[in-house]
Protein backbone atom coordinates (compact mmCIF):
# COMPACT_ATOMS: atom_id res chain seq x y z
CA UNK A 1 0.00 0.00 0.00
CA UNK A 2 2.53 2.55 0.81
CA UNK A 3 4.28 2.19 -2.25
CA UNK A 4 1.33 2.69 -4.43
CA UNK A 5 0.67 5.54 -2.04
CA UNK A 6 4.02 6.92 -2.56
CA UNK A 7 3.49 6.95 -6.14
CA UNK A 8 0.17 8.71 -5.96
CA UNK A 9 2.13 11.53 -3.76
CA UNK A 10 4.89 12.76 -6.91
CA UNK A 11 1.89 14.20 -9.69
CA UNK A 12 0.22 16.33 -7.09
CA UNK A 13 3.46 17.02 -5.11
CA UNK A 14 5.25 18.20 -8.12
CA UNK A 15 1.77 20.03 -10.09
CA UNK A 16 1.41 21.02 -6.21
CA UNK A 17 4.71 22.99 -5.47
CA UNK A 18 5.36 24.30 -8.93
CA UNK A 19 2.44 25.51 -10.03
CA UNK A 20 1.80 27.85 -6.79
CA UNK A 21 5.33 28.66 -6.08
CA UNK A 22 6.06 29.78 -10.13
CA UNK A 23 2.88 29.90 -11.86
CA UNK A 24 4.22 31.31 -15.10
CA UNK A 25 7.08 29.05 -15.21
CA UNK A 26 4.35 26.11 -14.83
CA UNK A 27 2.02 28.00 -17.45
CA UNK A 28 5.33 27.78 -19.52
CA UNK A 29 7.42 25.07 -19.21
CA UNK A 30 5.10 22.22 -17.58
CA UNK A 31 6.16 19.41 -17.63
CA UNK A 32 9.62 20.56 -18.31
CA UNK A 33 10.32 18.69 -21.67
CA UNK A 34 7.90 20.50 -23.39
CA UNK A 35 4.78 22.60 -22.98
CA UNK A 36 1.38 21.07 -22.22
CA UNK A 37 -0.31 23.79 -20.43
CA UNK A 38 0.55 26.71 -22.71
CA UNK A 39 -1.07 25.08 -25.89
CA UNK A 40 -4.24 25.23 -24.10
CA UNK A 41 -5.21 28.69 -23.70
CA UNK A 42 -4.55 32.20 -22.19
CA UNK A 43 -2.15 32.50 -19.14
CA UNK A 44 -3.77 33.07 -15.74
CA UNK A 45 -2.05 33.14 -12.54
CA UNK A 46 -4.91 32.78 -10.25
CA UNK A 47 -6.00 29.62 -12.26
CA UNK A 48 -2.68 28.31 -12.02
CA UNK A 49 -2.00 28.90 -8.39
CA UNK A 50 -5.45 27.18 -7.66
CA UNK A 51 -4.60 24.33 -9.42
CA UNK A 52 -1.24 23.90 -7.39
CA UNK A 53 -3.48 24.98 -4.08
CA UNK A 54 -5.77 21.99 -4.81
CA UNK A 55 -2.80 19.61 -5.71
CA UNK A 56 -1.07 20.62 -2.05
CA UNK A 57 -4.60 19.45 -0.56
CA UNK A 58 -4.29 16.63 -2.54
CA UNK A 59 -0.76 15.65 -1.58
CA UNK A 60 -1.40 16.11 1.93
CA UNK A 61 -4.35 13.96 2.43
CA UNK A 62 -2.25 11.31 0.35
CA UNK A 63 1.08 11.79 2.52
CA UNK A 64 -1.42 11.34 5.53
CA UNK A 65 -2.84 8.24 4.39
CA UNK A 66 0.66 6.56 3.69
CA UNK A 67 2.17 7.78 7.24
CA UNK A 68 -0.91 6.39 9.09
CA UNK A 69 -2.12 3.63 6.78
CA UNK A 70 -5.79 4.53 8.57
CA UNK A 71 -8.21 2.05 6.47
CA UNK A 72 -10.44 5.50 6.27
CA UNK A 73 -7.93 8.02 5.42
CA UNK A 74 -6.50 5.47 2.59
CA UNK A 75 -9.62 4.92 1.33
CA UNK A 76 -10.20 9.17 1.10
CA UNK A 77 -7.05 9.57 -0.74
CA UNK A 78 -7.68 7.10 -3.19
CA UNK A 79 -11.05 8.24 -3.86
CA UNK A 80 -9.84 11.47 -3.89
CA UNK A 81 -7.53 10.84 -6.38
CA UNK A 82 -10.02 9.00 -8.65
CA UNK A 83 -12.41 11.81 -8.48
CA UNK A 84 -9.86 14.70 -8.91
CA UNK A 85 -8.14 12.43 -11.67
CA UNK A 86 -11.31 11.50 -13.47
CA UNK A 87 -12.10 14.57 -14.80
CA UNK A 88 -8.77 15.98 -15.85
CA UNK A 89 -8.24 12.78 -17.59
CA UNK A 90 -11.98 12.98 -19.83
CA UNK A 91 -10.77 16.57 -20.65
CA UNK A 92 -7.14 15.85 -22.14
CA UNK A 93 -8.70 13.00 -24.13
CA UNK A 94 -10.89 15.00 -25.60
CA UNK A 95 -8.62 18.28 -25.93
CA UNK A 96 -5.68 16.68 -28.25
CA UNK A 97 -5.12 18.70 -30.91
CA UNK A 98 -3.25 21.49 -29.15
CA UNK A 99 -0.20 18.48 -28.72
CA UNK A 100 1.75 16.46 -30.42
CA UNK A 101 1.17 12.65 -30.84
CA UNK A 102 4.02 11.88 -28.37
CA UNK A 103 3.18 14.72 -25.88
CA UNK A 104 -0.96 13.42 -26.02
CA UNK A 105 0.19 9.92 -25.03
CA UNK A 106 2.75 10.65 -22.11
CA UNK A 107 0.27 13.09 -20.84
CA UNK A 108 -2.33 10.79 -21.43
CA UNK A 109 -0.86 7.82 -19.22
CA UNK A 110 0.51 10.62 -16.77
CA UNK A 111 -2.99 11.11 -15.96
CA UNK A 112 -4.69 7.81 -16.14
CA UNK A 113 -1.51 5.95 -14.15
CA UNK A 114 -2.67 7.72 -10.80
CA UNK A 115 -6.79 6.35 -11.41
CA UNK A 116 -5.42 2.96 -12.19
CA UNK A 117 -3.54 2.48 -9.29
CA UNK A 118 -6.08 4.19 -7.11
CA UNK A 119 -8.28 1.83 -8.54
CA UNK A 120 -5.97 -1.00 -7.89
CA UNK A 121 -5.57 -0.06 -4.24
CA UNK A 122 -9.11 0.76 -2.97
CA UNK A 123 -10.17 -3.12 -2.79
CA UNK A 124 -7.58 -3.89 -0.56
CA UNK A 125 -8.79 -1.64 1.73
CA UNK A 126 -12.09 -3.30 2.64
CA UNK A 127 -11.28 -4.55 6.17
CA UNK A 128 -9.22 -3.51 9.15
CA UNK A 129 -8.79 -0.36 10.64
CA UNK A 130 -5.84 -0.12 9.13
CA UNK A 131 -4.27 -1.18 6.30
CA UNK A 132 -2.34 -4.58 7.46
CA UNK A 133 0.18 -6.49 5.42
CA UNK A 134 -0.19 -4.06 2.26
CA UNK A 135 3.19 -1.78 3.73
């Protein structure tokens, strides 16, 4: 479980940090090999620094639920990430044409790797208070 966890913590940690602490340089440069959030329309910093605000919540009910393995807390982060995921994921596969082929499918998986393993993890968290033999 922690693993997976750990894994779930990097999108929002690093969407999270840079996109409130340099929201122009996210606008610009995300995810650092190319641009994938320019493409898409009209700079705004507000927009941007919300994004990274709810990404922070994000990553902090995630880095709660992997230091406390809490069968309840787990079970919020993964559904949290499923529902924030969800969503973003719909909209990029229906928003392609602004990328290139290789960009659409790398941020394509980026975004559906985090539902799949939240997906993956939530059954195992049926029983217990916490989370036992999934560390």
């Amino acid at each position: 479980m922690r693993p997976g966890l750990a894994i779930l913590a990097i999108p929002p940690a690093w969407v999270g940090i840079w996109a409130t602490a340099a929201p122009r340089s996210f606008y610009d440069d995300f995810p650092g090999t190319s641009s994938w959030v320019s493409p898409l329309g009209p700079y705004d910093e507000h927009l941007v620094r919300d994004v990274g605000a709810f990404d922070l919540g994000l990553l902090v009910v995630v880095l709660f639920a992997l230091v406390t393995l809490d069968r309840r807390v787990v079970q919020a982060a993964l559904v949290a990430a499923i529902v924030s995921g969800l969503p973003h994921l719909i909209y990029h596969l229906t928003a392609t044409a602004p990328l290139s082929t290789a960009d659409n499918i790398l941020s394509l998986i980026g975004l559906a790797l985090p539902i799949l393993i939240a997906v993956i993890l939530l059954p195992k968290t049926r029983s217990d208070s916490r989370v036992r033999g999934l560390q």
